[in-house]
Structure formats: structure tokens, C-alpha cells
N, C-alpha and C. Protein backbone atom coordinates (compact mmCIF):
# COMPACT_ATOMS: atom_id res chain seq x y z
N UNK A 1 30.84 26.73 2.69
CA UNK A 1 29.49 26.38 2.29
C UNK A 1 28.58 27.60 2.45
N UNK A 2 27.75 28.03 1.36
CA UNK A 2 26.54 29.10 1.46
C UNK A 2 26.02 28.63 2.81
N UNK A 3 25.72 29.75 3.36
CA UNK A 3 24.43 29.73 4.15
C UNK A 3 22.79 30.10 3.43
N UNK A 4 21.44 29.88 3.83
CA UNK A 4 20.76 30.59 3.11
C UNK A 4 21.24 32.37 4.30
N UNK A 5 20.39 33.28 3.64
CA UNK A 5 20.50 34.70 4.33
C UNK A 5 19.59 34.93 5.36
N UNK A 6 18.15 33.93 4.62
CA UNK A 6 17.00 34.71 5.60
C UNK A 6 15.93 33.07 5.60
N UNK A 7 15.33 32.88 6.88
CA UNK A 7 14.65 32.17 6.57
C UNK A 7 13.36 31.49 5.58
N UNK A 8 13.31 30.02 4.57
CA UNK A 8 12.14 30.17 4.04
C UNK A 8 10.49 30.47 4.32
N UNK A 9 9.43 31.32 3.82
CA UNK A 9 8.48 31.27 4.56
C UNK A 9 7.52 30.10 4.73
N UNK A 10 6.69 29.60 5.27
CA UNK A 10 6.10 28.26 5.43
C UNK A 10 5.08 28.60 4.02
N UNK A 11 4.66 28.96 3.26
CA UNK A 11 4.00 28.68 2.33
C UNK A 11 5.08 28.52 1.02
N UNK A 12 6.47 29.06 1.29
CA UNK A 12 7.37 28.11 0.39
C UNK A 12 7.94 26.62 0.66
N UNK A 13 8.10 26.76 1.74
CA UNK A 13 8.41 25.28 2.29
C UNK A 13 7.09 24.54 2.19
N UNK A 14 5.49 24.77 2.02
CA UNK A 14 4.74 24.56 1.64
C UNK A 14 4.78 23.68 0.27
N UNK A 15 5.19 24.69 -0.65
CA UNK A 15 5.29 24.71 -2.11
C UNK A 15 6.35 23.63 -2.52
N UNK A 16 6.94 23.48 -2.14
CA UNK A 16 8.30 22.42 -1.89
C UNK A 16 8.09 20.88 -1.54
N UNK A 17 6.76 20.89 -0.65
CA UNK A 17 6.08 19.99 0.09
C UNK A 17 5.50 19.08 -0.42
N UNK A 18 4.90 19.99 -1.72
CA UNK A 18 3.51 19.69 -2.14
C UNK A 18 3.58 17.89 -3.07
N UNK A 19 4.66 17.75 -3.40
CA UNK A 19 4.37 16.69 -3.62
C UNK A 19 4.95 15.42 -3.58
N UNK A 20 5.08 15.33 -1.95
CA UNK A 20 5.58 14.27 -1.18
C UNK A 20 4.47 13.57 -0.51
N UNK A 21 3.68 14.01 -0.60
CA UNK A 21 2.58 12.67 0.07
C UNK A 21 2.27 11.69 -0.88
N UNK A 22 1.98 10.60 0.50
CA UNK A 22 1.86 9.35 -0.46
C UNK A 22 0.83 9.43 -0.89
N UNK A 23 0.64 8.49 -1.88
CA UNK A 23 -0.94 8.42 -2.64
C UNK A 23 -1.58 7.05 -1.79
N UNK A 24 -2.66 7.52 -1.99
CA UNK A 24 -3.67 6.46 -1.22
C UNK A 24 -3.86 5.00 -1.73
N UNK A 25 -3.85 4.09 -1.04
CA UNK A 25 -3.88 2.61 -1.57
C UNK A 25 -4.99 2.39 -2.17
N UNK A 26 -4.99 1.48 -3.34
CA UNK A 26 -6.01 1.03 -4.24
C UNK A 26 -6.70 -0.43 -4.19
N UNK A 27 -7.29 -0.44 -2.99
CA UNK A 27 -7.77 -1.82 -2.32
C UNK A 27 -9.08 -2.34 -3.19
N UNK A 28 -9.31 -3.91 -3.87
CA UNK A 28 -10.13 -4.33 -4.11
C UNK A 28 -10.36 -5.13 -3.30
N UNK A 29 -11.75 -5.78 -3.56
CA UNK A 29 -12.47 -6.78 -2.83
C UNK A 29 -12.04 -8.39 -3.52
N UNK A 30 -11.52 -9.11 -3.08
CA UNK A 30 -11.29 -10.85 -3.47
C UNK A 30 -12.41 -11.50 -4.23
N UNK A 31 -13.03 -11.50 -5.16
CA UNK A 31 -14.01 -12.42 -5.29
C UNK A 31 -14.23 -13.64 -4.39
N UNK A 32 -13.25 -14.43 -4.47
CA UNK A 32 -13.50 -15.40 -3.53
C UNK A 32 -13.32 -15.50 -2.23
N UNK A 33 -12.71 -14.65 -1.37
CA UNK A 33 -13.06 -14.43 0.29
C UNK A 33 -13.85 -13.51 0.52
N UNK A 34 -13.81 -12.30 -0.18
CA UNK A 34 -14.24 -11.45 -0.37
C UNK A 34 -12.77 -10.06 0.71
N UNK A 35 -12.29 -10.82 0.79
CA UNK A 35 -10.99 -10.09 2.22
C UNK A 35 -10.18 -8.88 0.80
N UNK A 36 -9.92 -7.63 1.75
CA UNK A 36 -9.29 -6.62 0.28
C UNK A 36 -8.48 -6.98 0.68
N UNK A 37 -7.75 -6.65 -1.04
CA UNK A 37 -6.41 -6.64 -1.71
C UNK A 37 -6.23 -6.10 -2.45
N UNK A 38 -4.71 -5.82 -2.57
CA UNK A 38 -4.03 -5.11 -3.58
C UNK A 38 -4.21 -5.40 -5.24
N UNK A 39 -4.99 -4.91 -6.31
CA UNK A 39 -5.44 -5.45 -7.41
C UNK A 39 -3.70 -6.10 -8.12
N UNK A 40 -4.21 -6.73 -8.57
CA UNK A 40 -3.24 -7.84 -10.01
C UNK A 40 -2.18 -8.29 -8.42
N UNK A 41 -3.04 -8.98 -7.10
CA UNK A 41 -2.14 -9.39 -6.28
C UNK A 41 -2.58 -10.57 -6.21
N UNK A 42 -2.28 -11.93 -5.70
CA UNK A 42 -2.73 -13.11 -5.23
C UNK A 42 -3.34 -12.64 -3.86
N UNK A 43 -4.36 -12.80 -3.17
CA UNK A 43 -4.93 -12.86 -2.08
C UNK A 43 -4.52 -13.21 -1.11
N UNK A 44 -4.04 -12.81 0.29
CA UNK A 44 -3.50 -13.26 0.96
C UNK A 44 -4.04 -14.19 2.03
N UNK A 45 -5.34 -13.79 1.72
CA UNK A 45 -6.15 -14.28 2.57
C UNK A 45 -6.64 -15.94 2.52
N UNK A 46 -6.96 -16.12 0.91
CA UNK A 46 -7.46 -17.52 0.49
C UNK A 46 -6.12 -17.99 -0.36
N UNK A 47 -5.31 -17.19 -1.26
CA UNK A 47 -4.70 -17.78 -2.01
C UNK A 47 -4.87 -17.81 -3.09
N UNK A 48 -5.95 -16.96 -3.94
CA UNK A 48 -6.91 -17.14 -5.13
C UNK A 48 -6.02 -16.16 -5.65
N UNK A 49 -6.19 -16.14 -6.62
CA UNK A 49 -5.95 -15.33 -8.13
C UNK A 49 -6.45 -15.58 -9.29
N UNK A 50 -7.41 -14.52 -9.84
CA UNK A 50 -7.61 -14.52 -11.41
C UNK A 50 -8.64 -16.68 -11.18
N UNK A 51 -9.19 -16.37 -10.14
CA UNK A 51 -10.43 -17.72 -9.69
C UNK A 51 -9.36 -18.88 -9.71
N UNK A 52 -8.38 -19.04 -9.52
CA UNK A 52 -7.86 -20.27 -9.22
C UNK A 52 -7.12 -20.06 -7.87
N UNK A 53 -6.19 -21.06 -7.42
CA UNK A 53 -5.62 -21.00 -5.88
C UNK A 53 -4.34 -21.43 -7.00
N UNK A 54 -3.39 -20.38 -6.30
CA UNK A 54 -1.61 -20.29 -6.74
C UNK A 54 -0.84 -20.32 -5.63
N UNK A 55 -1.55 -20.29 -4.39
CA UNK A 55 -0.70 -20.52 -3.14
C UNK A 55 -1.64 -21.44 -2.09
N UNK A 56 -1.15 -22.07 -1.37
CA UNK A 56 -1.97 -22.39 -0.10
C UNK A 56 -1.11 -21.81 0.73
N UNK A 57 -2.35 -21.37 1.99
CA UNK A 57 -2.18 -20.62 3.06
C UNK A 57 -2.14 -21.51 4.37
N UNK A 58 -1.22 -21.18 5.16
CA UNK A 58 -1.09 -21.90 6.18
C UNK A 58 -2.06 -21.30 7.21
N UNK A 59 -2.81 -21.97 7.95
CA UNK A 59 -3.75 -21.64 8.88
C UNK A 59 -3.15 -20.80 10.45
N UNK A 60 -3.12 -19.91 10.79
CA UNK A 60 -2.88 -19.49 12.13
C UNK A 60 -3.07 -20.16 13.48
N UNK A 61 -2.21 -20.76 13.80
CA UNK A 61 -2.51 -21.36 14.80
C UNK A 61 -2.24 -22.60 14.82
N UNK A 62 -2.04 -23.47 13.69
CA UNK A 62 -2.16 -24.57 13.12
C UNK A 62 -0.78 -24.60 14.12
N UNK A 63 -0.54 -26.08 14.79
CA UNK A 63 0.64 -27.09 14.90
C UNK A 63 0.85 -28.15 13.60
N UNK A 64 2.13 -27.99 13.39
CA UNK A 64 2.38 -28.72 12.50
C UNK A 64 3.63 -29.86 13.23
């Protein structure tokens, strides 16, 4: 197996780097809780989507 010869310098390992960060999350506001979320997501919070409810949410804490 090659070895490299000489070490890379940090502004190539830099350059190499450059485009591995993540991109930043794209959080909206719920109309109806107003709690953010992930856009074109159902709400996790109320359950709403696009003004209707497509899930019910179970309450924290709740005994069932």
C-alpha cells in the first residue's frame, strides 16, 4: 500500500473539509400551536397539517 510522503497542510485538509458541514435546519412556525416545525411536516406538537388534525397526540403524562 502507498504511503502518502509528506504530511497534508491544514489549509488542504481545510479544502477537503469544506463541504461536510451540515446545513442548518429550516424551522417554521405551526399556525395552529404556533410550536416550530419542520415545513411540509405534520406538527408534532398539535397534530395539524395543512389546518386539519391527521394525527392525535397522546398527552404526556396521561395514564391510560
Amino acid at each position: 500500500m502507498p504511503n502518502p510522503k509528506r504530511r497534508h497542510s491544514s489549509s488542504r485538509r481545510g479544502k477537503r473539509r469544506a463541504h461536510d458541514a451540515l446545513p442548518k435546519l429550516t424551522l417554521v412556525r405551526c399556525p395552529n400551536c404556533g410550536a416550530p416545525r419542520l415545513p411540509h411536516r405534520v406538527c408534532g406538537e398539535c397534530g395539524y397539517y395543512r389546518g386539519r388534525q391527521v394525527i392525535t397526540i397522546r398527552q404526556k403524562g396521561a395514564e391510560e
